[in-house]
Every structure is written in structure tokens, then in C-alpha cells.
Protein backbone atom coordinates (compact mmCIF):
# COMPACT_ATOMS: atom_id res chain seq x y z
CA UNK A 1 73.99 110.15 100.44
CA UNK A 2 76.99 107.38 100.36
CA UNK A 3 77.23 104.97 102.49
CA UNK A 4 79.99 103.07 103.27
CA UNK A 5 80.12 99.34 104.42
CA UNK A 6 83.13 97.41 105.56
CA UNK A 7 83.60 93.78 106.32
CA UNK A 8 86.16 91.14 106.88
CA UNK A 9 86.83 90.87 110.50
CA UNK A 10 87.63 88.95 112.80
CA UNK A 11 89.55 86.89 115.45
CA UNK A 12 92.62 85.50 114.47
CA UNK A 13 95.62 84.23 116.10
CA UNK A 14 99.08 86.24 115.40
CA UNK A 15 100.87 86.46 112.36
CA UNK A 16 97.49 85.78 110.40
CA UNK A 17 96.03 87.25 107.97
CA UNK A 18 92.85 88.73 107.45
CA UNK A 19 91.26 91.46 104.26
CA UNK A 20 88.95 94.30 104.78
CA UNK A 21 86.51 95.28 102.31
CA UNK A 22 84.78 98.31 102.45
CA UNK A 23 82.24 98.80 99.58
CA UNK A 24 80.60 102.44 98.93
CA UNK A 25 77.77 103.10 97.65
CA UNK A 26 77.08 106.10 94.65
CA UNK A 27 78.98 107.09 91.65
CA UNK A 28 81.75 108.84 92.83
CA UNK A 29 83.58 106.66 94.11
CA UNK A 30 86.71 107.00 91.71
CA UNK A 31 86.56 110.76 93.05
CA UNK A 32 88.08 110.41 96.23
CA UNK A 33 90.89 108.90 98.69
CA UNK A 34 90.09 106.72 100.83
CA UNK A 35 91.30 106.03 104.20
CA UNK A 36 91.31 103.05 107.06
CA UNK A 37 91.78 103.97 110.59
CA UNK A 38 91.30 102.37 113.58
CA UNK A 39 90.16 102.49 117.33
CA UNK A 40 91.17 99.90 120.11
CA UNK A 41 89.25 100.49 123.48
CA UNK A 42 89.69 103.22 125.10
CA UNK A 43 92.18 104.74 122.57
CA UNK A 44 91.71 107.52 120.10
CA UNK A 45 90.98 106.68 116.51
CA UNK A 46 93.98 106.06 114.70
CA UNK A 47 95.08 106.47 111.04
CA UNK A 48 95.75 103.15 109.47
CA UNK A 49 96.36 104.03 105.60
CA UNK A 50 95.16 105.78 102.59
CA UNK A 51 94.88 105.83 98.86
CA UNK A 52 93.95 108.15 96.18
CA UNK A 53 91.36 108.44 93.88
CA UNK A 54 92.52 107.36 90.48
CA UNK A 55 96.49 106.62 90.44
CA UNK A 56 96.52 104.35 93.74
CA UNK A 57 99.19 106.35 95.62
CA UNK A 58 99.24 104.80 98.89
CA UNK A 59 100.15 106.07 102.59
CA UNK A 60 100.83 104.36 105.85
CA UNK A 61 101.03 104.79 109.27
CA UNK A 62 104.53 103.64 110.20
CA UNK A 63 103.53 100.79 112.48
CA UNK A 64 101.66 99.16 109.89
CA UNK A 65 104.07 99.46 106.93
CA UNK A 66 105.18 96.38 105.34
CA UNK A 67 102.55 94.71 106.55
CA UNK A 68 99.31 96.08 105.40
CA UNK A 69 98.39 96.47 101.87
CA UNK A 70 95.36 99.29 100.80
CA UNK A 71 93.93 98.90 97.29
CA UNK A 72 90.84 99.93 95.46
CA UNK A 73 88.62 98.64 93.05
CA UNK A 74 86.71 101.55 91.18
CA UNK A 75 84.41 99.96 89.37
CA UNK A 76 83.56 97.89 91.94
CA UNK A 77 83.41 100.96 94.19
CA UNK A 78 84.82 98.75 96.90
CA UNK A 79 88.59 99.17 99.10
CA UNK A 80 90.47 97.35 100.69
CA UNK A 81 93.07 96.70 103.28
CA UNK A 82 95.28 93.28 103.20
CA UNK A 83 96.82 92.87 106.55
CA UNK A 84 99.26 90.56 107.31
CA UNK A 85 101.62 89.23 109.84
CA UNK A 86 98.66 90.36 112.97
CA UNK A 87 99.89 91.55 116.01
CA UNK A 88 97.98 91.19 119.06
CA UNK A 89 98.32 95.31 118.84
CA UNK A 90 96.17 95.20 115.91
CA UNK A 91 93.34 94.72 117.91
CA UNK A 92 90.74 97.04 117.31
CA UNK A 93 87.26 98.34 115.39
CA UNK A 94 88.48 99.51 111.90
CA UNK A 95 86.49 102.15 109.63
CA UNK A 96 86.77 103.12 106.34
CA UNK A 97 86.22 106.91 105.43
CA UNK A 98 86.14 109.24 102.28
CA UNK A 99 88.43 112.03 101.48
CA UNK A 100 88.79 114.97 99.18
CA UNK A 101 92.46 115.31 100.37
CA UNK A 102 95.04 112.24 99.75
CA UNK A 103 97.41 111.93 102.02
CA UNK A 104 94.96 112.76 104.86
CA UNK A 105 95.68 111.45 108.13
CA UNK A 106 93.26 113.33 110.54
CA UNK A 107 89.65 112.23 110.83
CA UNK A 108 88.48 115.94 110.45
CA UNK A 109 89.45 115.51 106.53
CA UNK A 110 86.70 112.37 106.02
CA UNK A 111 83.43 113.54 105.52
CA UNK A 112 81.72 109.95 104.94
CA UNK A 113 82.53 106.78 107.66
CA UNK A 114 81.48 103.38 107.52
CA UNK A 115 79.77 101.49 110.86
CA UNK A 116 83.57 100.04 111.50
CA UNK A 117 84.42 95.86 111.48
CA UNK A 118 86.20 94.30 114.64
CA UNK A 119 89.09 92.87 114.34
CA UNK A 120 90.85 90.71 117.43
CA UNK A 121 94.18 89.31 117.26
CA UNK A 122 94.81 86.90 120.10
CA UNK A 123 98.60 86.07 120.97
């Protein structure tokens, strides 16, 4: 069983910053992608960005680009997503996931989620 755990969120004013962690439990980690998306209330869960498993190819959604940074640390087992420069659009729950596909940008390709962080960005 892996479970995933994320952390590092928060409420922050615009143009802060803030870092995710999401750290995964088992020995497989270095395996598989992984993958951030988010959900703001009463949207559908979004795609954030993605990484892969052992050559840190990375993959953003286009809203996000520039400003967001995903690494891993594989012997840590843990991800991560620097974001920078907030926007009060930013706003939501984010969740990490696991992938056997990199790029993958649809929830249906995660099999494993974490419990999600909030994050609020006030203007």
C-alpha cells in the first residue's frame, strides 16, 4: 500500500511564495511520475504539473508555467512543487498522485492520491 502525504499550505497574500511537499511512502518511489493537480470549489480537479521517475523531465499546465517549479527527491521519496509569484487564482486544495505514464495529465492515469493541502491566496 503507498501512501502519499503532502504539506506546505497555506494562506498567503499575492505574489508569495509557498513549497509543497508530498512525501510517499514504500520503495518505489523512483519508479514512477508524479503529478500535482488541483481543485478550487466547485471546479473540477485540475492538472498542475508532472515529473518523471528517474531523469526529472518536467510538464506544466500552461497557466502555471514560469511560475511553479516540480522536483523530486528519490531517496527521500518526497516531491515537490515551488510556486511562486501566487495569484489569487491559485486558490485551491492541491494533491499529489502517482503515475506509470509521464506526461499524464488526466486523473484516470494516477492510481495512488494523497489527502490534498489547502492553499489560499488572498489579493
Amino acid at each position: 500500500q503507498v501512501q502519499l502525504v503532502e504539506s506546505g499550505g497555506g494562506l498567503v497574500q499575492a505574489g508569495d511564495s509557498l513549497r509543497l511537499s508530498c512525501a510517499a511512502s514504500g520503495r518505489t518511489f523512483s519508479r514512477y511520475a508524479m503529478g500535482w493537480f488541483r481543485q478550487a470549489p466547485g471546479q473540477e480537479r485540475e492538472f498542475v504539473s508532472a515529473i518523471s521517475w528517474s531523469d526529472s523531465r518536467t510538464y506544466y499546465t500552461d497557466s502555471v508555467k514560469g511560475r511553479f517549479t516540480i522536483s523530486r527527491d528519490n531517496p527521500k521519496n518526497t516531491v515537490y512543487l515551488q510556486m511562486n509569484s501566487l495569484k489569487p487564482e491559485d486558490t485551491a486544495v492541491y494533491y499529489c498522485a502517482r503515475s506509470s505514464i509521464y506526461p499524464a495529465t488526466k486523473g484516470v492515469n494516477y492510481d495512488y492520491w494523497g489527502q490534498g493541502t489547502q492553499v489560499t491566496v488572498s489579493s
